[in-house]
C-alpha atoms as a PDB file:
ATOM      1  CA  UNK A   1      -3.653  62.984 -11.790  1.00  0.00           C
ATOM      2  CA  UNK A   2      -2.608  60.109 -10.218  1.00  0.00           C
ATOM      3  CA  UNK A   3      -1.858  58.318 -13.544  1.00  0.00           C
ATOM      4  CA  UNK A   4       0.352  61.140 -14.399  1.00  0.00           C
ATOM      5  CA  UNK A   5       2.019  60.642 -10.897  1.00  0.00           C
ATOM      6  CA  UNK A   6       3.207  57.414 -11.540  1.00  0.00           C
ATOM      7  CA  UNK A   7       4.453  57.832 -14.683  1.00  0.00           C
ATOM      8  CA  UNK A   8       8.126  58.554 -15.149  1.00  0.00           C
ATOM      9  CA  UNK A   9       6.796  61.707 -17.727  1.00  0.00           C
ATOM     10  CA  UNK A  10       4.317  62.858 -20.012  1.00  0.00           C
ATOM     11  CA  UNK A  11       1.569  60.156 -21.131  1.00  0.00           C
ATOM     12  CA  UNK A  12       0.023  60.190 -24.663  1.00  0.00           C
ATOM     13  CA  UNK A  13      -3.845  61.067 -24.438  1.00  0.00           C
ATOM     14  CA  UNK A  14      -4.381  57.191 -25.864  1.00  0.00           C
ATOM     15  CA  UNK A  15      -2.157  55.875 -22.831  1.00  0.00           C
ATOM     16  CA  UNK A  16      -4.008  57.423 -19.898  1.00  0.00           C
ATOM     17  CA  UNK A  17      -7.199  56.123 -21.610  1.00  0.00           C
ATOM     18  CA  UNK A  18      -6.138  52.984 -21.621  1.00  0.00           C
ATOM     19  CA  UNK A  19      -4.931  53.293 -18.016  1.00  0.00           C
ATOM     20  CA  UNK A  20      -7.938  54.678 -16.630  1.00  0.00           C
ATOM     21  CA  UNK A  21     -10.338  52.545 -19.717  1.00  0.00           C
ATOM     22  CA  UNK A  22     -11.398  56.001 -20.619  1.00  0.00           C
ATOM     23  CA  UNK A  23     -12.143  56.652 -24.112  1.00  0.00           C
ATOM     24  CA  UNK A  24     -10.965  59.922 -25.346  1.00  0.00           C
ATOM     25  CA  UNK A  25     -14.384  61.748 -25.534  1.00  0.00           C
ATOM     26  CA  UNK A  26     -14.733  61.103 -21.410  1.00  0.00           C
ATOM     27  CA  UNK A  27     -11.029  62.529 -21.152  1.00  0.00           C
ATOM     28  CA  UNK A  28     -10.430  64.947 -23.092  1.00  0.00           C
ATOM     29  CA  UNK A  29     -13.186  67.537 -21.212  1.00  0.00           C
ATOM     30  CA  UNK A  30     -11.499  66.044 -17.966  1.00  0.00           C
ATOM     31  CA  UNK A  31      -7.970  66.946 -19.281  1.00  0.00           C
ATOM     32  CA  UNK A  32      -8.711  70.074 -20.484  1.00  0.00           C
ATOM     33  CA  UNK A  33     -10.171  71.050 -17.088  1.00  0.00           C
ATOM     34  CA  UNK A  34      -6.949  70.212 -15.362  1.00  0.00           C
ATOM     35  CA  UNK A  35      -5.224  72.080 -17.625  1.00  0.00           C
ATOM     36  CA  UNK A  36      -7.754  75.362 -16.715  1.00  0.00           C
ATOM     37  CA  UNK A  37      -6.613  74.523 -13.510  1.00  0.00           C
ATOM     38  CA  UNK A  38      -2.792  74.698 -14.049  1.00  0.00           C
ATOM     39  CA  UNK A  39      -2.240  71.080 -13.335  1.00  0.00           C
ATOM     40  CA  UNK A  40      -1.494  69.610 -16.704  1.00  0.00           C
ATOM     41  CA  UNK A  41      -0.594  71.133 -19.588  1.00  0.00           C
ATOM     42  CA  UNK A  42      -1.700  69.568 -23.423  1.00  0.00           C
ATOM     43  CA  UNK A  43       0.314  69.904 -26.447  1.00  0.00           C
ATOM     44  CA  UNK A  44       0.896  68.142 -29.504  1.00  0.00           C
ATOM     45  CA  UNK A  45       3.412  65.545 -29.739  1.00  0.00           C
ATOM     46  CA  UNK A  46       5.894  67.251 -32.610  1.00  0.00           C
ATOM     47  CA  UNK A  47       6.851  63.943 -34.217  1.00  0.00           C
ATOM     48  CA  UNK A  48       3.330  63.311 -34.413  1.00  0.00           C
ATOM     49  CA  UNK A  49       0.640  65.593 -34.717  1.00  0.00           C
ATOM     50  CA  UNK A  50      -1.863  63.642 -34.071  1.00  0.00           C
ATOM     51  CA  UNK A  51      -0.688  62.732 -30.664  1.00  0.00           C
ATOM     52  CA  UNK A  52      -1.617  65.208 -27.877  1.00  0.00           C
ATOM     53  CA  UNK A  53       0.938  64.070 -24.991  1.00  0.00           C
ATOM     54  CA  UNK A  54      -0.325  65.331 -21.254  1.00  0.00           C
ATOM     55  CA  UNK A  55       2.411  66.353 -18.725  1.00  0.00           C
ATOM     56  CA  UNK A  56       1.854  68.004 -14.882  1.00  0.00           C
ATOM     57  CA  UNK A  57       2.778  71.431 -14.690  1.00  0.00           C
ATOM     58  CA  UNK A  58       4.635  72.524 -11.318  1.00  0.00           C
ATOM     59  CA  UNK A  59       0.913  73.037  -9.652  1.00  0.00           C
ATOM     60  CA  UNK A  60       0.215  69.777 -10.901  1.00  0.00           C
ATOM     61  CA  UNK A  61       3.640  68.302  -9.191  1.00  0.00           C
ATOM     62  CA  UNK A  62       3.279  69.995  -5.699  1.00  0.00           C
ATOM     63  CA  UNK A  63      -0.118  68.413  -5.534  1.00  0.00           C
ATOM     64  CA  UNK A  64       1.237  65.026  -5.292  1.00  0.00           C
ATOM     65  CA  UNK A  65       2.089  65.685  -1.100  1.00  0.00           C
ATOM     66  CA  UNK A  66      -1.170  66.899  -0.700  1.00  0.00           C
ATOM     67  CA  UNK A  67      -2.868  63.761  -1.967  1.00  0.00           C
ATOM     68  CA  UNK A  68      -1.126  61.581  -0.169  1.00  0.00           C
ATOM     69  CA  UNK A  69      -3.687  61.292   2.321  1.00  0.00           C
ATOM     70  CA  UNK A  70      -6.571  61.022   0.703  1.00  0.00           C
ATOM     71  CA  UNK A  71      -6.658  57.358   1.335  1.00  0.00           C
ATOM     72  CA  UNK A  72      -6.621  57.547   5.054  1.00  0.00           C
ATOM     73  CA  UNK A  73      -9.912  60.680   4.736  1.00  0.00           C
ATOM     74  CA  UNK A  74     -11.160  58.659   2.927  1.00  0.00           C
ATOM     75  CA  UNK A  75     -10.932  55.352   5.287  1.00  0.00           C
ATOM     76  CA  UNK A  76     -12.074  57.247   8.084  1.00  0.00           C
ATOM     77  CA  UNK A  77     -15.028  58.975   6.579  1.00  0.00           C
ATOM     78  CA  UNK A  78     -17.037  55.826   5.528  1.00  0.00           C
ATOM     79  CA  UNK A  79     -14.692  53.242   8.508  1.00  0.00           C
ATOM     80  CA  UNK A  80     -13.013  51.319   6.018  1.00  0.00           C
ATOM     81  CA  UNK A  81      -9.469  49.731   7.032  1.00  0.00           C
ATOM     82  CA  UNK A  82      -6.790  49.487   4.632  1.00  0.00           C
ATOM     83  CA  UNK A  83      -7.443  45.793   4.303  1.00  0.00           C
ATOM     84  CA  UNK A  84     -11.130  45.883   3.564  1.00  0.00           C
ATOM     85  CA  UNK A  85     -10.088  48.645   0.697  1.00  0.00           C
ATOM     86  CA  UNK A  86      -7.383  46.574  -0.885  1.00  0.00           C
ATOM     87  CA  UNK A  87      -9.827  43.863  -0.923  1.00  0.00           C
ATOM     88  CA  UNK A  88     -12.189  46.008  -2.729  1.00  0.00           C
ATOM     89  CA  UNK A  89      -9.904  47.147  -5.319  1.00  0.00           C
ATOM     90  CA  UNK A  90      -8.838  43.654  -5.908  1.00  0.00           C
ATOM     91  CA  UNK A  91     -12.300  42.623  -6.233  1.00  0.00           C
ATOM     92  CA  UNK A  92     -13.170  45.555  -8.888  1.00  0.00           C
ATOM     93  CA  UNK A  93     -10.166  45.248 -10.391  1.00  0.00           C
ATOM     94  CA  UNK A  94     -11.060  41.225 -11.650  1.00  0.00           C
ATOM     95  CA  UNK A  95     -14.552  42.390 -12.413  1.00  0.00           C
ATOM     96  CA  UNK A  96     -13.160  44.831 -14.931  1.00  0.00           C
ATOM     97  CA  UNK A  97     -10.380  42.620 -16.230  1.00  0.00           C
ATOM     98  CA  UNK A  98     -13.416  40.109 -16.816  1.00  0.00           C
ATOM     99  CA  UNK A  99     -15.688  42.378 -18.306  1.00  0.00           C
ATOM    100  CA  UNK A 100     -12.791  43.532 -20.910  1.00  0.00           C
ATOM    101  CA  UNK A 101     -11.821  39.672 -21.692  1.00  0.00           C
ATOM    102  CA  UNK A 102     -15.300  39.107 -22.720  1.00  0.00           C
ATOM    103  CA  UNK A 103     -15.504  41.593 -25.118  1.00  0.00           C
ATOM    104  CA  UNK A 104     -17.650  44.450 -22.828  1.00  0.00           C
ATOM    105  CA  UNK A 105     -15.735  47.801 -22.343  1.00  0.00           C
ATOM    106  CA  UNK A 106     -16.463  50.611 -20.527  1.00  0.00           C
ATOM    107  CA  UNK A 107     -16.076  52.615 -23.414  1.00  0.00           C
END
């Protein structure tokens, strides 16, 4: 969801992958739970029909507000402070752009 929020529209199945370095087999079950849900909907790109682009539906939209503090549940619940988080991330974040130079994916 959260890819989908900060793009400026609908994503390509391939480009939330890469995103999230989720091969399509992990996503597509994901996606097409979401879109059970009313949060996304899935439809083929009609230039293209290979392509299955993803967009939010309205649902999918009005939870953006909601999610907003997630972080800050989140932070309280296990009494982590923003820093300590960021510092995480950026940690994780370097393992995984490591991982990926040397040839291992998650895929």
């Amino acid at each position: 969801m959260l890819a989908l929020w900060q793009a400026s529209g609908p994503l390509g199945v391939g480009a939330i992958g890469d995103l999230l370095n989720l091969d399509s087999g992990t996503l597509t079950p994901l996606l097409k739970r979401l879109q059970q849900l009313d949060l996304v909907d899935r439809k083929r790109d009609p230039d293209d029909e290979r392509r299955v682009v993803v967009s939010l539906t309205e649902r999918g939209r009005s939870m953006k507000n909601d999610a907003a503090g997630i972080p800050a549940r989140i932070s309280e619940q296990y009494d982590i402070d923003g820093s300590t988080a960021q510092g995480l991330i950026r940690d994780l974040t370097k393992i995984v752009e490591s991982l990926t130079v040397h040839g291992s994916t998650f895929r």
